[in-house]
N, C-alpha and C. Protein backbone atom coordinates (compact mmCIF):
# COMPACT_ATOMS: atom_id res chain seq x y z
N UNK A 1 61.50 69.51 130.60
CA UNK A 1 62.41 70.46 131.21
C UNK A 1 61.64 71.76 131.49
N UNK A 2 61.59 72.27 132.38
CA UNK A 2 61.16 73.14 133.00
C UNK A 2 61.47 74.49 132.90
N UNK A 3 60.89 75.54 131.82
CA UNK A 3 61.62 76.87 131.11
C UNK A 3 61.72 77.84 132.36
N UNK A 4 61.28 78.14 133.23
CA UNK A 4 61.29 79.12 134.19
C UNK A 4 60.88 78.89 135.76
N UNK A 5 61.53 79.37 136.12
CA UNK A 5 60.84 78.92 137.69
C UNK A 5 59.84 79.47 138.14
N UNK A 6 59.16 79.71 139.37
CA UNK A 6 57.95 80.13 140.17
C UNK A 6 59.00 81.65 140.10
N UNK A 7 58.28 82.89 139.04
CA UNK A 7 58.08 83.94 140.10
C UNK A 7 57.32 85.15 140.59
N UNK A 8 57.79 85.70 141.59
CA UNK A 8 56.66 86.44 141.95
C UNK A 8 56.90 88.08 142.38
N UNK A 9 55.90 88.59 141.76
CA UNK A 9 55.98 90.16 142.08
C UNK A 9 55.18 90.45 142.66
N UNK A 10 55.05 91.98 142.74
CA UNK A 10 53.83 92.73 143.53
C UNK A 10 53.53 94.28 142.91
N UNK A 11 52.90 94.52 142.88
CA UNK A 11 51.50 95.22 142.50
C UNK A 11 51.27 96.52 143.76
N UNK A 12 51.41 97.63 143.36
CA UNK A 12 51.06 98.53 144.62
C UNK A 12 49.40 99.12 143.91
N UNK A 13 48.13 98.85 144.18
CA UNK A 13 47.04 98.95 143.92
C UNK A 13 47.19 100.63 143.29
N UNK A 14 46.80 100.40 142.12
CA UNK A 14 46.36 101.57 140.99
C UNK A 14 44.92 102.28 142.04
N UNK A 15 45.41 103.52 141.85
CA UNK A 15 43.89 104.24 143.41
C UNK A 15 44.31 105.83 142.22
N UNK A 16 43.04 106.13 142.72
CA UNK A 16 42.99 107.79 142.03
C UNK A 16 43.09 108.65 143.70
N UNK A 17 43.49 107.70 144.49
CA UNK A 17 43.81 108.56 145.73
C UNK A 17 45.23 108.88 146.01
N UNK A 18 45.51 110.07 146.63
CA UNK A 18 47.16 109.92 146.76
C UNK A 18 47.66 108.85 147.06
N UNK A 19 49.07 108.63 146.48
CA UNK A 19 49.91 107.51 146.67
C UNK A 19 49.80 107.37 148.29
N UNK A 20 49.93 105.94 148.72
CA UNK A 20 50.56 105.28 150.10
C UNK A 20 52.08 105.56 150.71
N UNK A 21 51.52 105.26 151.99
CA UNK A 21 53.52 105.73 152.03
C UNK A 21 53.98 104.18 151.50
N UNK A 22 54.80 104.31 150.68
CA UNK A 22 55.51 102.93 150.40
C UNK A 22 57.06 103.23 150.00
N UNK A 23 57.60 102.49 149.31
CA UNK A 23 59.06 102.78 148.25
C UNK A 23 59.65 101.42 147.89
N UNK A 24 59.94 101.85 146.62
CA UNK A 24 60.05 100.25 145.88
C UNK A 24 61.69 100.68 145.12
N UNK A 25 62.29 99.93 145.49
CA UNK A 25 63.64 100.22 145.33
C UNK A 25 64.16 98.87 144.05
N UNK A 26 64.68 99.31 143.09
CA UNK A 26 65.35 98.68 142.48
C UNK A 26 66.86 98.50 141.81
N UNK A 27 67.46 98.75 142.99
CA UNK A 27 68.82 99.52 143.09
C UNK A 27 69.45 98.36 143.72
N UNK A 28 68.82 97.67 144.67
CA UNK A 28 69.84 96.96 145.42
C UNK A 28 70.38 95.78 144.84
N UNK A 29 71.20 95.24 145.61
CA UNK A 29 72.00 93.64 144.83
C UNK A 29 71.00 92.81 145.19
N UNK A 30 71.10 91.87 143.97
CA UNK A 30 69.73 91.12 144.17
C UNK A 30 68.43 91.42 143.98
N UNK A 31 67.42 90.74 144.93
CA UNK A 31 65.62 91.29 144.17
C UNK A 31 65.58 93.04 144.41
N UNK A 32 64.52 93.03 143.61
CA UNK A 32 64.03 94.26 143.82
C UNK A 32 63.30 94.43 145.29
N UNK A 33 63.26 95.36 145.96
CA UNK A 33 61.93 95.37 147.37
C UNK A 33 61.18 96.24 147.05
N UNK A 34 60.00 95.66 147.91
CA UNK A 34 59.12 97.06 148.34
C UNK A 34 59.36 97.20 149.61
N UNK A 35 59.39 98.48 150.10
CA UNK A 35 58.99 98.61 151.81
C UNK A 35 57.99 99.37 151.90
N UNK A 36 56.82 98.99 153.05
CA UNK A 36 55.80 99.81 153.47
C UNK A 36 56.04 100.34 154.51
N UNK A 37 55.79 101.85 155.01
CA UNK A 37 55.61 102.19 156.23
C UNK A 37 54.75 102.90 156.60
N UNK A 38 54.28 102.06 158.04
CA UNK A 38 52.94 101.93 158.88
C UNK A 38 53.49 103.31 159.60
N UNK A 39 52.85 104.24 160.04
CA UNK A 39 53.56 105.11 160.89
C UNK A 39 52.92 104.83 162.30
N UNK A 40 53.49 105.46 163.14
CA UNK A 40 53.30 104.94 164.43
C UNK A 40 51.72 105.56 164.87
N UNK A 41 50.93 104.96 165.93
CA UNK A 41 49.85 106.10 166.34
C UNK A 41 49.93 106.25 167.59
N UNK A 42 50.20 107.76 167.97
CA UNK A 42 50.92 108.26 169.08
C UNK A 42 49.69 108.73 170.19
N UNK A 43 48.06 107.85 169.50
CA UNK A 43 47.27 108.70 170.20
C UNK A 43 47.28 108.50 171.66
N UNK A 44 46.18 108.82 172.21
CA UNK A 44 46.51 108.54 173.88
C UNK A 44 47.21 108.75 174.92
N UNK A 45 48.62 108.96 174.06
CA UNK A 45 49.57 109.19 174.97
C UNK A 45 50.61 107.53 175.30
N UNK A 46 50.07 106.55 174.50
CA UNK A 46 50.87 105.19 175.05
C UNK A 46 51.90 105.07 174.32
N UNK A 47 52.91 104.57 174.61
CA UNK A 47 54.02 104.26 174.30
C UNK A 47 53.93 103.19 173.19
N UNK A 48 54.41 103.09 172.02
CA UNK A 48 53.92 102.26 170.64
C UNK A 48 55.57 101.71 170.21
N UNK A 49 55.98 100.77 170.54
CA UNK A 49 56.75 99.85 169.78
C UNK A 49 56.75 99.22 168.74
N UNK A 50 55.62 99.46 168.26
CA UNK A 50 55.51 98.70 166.86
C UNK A 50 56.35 98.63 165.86
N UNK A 51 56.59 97.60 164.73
CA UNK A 51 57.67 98.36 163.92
C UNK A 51 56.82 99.23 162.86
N UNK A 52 57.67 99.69 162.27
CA UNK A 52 56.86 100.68 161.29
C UNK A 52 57.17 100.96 160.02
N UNK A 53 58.40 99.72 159.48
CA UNK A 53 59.01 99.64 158.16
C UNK A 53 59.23 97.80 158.00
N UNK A 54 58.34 97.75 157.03
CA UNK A 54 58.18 96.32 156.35
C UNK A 54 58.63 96.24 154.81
N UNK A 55 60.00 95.38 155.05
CA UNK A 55 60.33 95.49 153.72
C UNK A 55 60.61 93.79 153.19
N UNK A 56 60.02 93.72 151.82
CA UNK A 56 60.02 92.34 150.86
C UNK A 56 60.31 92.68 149.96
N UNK A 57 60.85 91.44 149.65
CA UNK A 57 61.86 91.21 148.18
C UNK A 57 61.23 90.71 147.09
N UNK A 58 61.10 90.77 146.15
CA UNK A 58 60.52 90.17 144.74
C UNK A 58 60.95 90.37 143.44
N UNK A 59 60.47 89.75 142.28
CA UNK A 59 61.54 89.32 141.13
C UNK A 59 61.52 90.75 140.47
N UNK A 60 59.92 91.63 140.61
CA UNK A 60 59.79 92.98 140.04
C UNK A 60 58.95 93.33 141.10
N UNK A 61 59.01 94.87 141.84
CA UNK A 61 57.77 95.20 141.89
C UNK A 61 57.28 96.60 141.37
N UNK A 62 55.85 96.88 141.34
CA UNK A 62 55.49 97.60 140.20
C UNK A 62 54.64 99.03 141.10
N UNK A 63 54.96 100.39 140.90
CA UNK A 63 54.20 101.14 141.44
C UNK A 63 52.85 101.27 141.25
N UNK A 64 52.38 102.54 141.48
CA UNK A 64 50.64 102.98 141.37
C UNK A 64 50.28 103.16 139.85
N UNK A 65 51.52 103.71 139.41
CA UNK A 65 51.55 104.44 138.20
C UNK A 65 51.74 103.58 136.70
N UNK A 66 52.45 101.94 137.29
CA UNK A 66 52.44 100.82 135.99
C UNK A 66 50.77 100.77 135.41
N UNK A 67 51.06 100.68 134.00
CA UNK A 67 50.18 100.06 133.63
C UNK A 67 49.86 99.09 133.22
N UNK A 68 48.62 98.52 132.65
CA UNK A 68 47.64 97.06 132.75
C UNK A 68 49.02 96.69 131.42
N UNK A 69 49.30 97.16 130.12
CA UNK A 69 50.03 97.13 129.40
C UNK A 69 51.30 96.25 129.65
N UNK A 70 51.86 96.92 130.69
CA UNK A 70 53.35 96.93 131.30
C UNK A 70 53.06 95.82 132.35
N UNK A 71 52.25 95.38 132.96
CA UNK A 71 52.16 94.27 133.54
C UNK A 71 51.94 93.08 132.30
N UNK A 72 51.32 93.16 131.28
CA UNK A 72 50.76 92.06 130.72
C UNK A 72 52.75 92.17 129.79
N UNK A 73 53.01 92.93 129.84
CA UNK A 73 54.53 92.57 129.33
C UNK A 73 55.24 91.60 129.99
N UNK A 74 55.53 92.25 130.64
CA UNK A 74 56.22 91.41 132.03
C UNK A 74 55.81 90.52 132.60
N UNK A 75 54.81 90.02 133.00
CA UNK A 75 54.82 88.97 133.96
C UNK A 75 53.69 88.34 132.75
N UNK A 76 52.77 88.26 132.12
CA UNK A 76 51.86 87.65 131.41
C UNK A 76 52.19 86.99 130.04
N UNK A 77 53.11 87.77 129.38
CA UNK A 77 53.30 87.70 128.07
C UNK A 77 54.21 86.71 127.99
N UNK A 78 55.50 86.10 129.26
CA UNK A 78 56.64 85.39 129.12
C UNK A 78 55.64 84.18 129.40
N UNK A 79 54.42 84.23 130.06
CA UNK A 79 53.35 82.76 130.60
C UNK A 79 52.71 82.47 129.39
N UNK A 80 52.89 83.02 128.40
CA UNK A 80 51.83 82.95 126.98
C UNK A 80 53.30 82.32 126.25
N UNK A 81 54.21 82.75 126.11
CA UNK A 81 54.84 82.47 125.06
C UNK A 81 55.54 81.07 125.13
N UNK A 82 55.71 80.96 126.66
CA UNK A 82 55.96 79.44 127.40
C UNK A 82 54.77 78.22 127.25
N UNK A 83 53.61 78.82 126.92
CA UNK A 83 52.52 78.13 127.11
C UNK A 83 52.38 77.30 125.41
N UNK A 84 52.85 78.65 124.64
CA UNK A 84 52.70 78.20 122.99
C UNK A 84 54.29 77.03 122.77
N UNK A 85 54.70 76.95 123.39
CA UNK A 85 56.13 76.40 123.14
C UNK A 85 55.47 74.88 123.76
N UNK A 86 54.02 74.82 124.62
CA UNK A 86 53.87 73.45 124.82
C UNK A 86 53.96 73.32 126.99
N UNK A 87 54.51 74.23 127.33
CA UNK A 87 54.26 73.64 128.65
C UNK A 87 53.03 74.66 129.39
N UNK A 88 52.78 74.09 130.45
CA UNK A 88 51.58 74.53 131.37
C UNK A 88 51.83 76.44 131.78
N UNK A 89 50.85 76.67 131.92
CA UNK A 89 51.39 78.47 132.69
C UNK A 89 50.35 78.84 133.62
N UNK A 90 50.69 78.88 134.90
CA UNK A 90 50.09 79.58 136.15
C UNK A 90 49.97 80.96 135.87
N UNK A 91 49.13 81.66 136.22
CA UNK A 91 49.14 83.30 136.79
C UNK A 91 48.35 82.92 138.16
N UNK A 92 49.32 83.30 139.21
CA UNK A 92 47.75 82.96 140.23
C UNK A 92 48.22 84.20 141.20
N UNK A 93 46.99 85.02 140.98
CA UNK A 93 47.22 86.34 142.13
C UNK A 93 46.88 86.39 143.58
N UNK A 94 47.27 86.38 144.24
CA UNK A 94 47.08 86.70 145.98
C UNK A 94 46.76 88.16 146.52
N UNK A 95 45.89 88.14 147.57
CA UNK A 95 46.07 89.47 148.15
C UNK A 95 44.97 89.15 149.24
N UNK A 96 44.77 90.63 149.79
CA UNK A 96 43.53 90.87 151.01
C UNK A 96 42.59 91.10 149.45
N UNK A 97 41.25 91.24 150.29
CA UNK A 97 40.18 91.50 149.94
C UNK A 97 40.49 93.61 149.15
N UNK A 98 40.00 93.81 148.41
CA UNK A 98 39.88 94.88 147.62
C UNK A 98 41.78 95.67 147.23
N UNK A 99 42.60 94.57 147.07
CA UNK A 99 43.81 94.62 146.86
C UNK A 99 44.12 94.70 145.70
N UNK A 100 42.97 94.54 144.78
CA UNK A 100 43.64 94.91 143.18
C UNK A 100 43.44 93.74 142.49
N UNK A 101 43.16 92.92 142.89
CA UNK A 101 43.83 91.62 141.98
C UNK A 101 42.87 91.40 140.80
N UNK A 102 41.67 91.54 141.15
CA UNK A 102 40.71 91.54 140.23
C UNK A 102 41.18 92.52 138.90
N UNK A 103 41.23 93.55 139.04
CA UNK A 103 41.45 95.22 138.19
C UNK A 103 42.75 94.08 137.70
N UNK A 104 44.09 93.83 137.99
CA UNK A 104 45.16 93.09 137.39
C UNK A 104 44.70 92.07 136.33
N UNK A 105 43.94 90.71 137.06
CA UNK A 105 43.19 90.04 135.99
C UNK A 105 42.36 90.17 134.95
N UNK A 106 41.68 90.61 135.58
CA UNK A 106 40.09 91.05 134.29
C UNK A 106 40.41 92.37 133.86
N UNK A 107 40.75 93.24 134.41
CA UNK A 107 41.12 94.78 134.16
C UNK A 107 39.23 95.74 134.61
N UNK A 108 39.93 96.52 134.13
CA UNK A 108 38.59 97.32 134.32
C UNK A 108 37.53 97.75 132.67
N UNK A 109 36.67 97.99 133.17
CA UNK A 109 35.62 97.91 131.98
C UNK A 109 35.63 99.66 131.39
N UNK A 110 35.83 100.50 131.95
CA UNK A 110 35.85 101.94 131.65
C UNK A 110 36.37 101.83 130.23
N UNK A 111 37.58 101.87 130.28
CA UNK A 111 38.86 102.30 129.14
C UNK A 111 39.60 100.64 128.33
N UNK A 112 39.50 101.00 127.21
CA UNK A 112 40.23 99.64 126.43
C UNK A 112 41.10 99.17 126.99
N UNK A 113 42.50 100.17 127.30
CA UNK A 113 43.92 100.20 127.78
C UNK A 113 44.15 99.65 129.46
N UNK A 114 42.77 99.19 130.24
CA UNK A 114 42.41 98.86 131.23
C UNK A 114 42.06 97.14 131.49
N UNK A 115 42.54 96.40 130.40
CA UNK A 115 42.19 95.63 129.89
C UNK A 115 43.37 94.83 130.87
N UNK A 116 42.57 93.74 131.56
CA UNK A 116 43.80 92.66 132.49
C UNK A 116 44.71 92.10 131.37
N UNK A 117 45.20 90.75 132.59
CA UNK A 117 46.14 89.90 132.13
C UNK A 117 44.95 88.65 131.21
N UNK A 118 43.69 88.53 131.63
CA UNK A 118 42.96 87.34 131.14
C UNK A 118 42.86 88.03 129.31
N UNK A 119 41.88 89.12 129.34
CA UNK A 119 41.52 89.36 128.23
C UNK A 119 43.12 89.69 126.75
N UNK A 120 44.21 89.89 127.78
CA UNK A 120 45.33 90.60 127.08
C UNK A 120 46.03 89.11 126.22
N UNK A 121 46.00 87.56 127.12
CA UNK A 121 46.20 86.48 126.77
C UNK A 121 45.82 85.98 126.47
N UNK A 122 44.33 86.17 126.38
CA UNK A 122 44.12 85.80 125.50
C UNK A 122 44.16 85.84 123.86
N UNK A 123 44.09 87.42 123.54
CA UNK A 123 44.13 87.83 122.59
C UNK A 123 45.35 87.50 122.14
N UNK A 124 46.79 87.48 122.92
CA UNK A 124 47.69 87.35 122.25
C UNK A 124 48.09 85.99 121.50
N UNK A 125 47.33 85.09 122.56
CA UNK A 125 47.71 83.01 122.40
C UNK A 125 47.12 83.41 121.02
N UNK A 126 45.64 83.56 120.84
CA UNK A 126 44.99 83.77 119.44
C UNK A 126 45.64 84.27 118.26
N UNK A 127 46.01 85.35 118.61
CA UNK A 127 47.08 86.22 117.54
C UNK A 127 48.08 85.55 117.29
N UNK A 128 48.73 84.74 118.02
CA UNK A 128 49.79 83.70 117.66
C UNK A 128 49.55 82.55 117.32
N UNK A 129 48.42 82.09 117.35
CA UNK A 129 47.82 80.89 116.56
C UNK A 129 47.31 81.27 114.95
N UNK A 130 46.88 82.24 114.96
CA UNK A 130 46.83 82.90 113.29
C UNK A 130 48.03 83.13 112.52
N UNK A 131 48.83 83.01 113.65
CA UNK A 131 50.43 83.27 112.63
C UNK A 131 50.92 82.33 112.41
N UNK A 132 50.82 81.16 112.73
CA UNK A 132 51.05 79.76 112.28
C UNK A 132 49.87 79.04 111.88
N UNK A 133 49.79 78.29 111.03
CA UNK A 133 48.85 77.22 110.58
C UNK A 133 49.58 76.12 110.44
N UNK A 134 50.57 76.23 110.64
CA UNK A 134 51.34 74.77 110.57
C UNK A 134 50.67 73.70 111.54
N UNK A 135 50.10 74.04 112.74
CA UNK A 135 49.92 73.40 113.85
C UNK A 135 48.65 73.18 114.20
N UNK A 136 48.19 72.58 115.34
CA UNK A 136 46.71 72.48 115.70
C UNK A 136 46.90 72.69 117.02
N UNK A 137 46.28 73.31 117.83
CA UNK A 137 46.12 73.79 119.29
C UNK A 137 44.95 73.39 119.79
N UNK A 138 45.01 73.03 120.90
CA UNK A 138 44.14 72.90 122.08
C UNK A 138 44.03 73.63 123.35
N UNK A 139 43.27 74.37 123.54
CA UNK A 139 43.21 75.41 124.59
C UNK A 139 42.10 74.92 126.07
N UNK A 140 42.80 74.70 126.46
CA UNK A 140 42.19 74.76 128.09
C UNK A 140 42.08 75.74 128.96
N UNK A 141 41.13 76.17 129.51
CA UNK A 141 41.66 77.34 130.49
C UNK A 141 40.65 77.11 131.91
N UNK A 142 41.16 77.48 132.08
CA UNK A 142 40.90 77.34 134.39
C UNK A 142 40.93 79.13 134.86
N UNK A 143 39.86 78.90 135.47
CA UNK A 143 39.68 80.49 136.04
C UNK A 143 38.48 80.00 137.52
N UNK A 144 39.75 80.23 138.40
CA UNK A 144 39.41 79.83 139.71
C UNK A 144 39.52 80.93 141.10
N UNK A 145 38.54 80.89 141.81
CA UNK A 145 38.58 81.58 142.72
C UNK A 145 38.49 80.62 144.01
N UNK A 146 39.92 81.06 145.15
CA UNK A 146 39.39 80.43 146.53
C UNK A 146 39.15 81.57 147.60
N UNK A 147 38.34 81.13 148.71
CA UNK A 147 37.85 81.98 149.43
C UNK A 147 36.91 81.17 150.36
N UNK A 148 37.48 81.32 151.38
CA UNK A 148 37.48 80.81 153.03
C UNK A 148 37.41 79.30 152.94
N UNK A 149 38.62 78.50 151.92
CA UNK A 149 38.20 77.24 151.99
C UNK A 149 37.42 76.44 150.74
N UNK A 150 36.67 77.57 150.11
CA UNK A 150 35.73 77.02 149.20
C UNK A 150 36.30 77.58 147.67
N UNK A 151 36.08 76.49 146.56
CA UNK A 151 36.30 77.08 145.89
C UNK A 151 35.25 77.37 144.67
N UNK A 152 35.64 78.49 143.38
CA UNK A 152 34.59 78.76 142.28
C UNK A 152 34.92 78.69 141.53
N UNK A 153 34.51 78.06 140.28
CA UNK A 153 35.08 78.01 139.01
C UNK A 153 33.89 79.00 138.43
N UNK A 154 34.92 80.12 138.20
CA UNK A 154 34.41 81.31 137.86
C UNK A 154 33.90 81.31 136.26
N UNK A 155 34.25 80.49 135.66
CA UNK A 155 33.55 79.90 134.43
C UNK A 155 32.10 79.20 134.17
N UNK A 156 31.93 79.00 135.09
CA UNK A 156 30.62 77.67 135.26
C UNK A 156 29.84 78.66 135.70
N UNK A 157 28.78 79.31 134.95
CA UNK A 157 27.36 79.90 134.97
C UNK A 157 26.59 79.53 136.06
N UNK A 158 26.60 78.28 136.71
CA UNK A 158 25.56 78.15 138.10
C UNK A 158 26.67 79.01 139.58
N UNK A 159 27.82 79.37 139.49
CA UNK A 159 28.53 79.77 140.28
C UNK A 159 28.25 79.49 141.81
N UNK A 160 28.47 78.42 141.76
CA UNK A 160 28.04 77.54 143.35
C UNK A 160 29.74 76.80 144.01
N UNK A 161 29.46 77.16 144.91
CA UNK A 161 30.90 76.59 145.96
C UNK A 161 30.94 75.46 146.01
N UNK A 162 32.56 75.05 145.90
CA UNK A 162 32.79 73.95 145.75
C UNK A 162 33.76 73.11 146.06
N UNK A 163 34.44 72.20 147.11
CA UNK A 163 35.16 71.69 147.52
C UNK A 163 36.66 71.95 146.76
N UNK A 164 37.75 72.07 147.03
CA UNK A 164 38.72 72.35 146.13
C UNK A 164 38.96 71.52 145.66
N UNK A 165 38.94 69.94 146.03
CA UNK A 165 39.25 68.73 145.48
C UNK A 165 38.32 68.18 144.42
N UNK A 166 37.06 69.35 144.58
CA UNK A 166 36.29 68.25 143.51
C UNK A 166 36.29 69.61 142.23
N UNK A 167 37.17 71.06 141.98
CA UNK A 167 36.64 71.56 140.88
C UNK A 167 37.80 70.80 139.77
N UNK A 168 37.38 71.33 138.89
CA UNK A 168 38.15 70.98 137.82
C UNK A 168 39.85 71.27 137.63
């Protein structure tokens, strides 16, 4: 039986630059959104139809200002505690290229409290395996990267590309 379904949030990239125009509303009925807005560019003189407010729905989403902490609450910690109960747990992050996802996973190396979702679950599966001895565990873990097609098992020390069908 299946404890939770697929879900998914979003992440507005942690920057020491002023905030983006964005707004993440958690007021309305139903999901939470973010909306971004593109503003128009009036250069030239041409007439610009574009739209200029993009708004998506998701289960949470999280400003500039969440921290590595408050993510590994929320979305990491319910994949750990599902995982010790015996079934499988995805984290799998999406984005463009320099979108954060990395800083989310691994965290950053500066500051302790900078610490991703990998290093945070781990520590915790561990910490919860010391609190029981009743049991015996087996830990598997998968740490995969795709990119243009190819994939890396970011674990494996020769770090060579590799068909998606043939990594592990």
């Amino acid at each position: 039986m299946v404890k939770q379904t697929i879900q998914i949030y979003a992440r507005v990239k942690p920057s020491r630059r002023p905030a983006g125009i964005y707004s993440i509303s958690n007021e309305e009925a139903g999901a939470p959104s973010l909306e971004i807005i593109v503003p128009r560019d009036l250069a030239d003189g041409f007439v610009n139809n574009k739209r200029e407010s993009y708004k998506f729905r998701f289960q949470e989403a999280f400003d500039q200002e969440t921290k590595q902490e408050a993510i590994f609450d929320r979305i990491a910690k319910p994949v750990a505690e599902s995982v010790l109960t015996g079934y499988n747990g995805t984290i799998f992050a999406y984005g463009q290229t320099g979108s954060g996802k990395t800083f989310t996973i691994t965290g950053g190396a500066e500051r302790y409290s900078d610490r991703g979702i990998i290093p945070r679950i781990l520590s915790y599966i561990f910490e919860q395996f010391q609190k029981d001895s009743s049991k015996v565990y087996s830990v598997h873990i998968s740490y995969l990267e795709i990119y243009n097609e190819c994939g890396y098992d970011l674990l494996d020390p020769r770090h060579e590309a590799s068909k998606l069908e043939d990594l592990p």
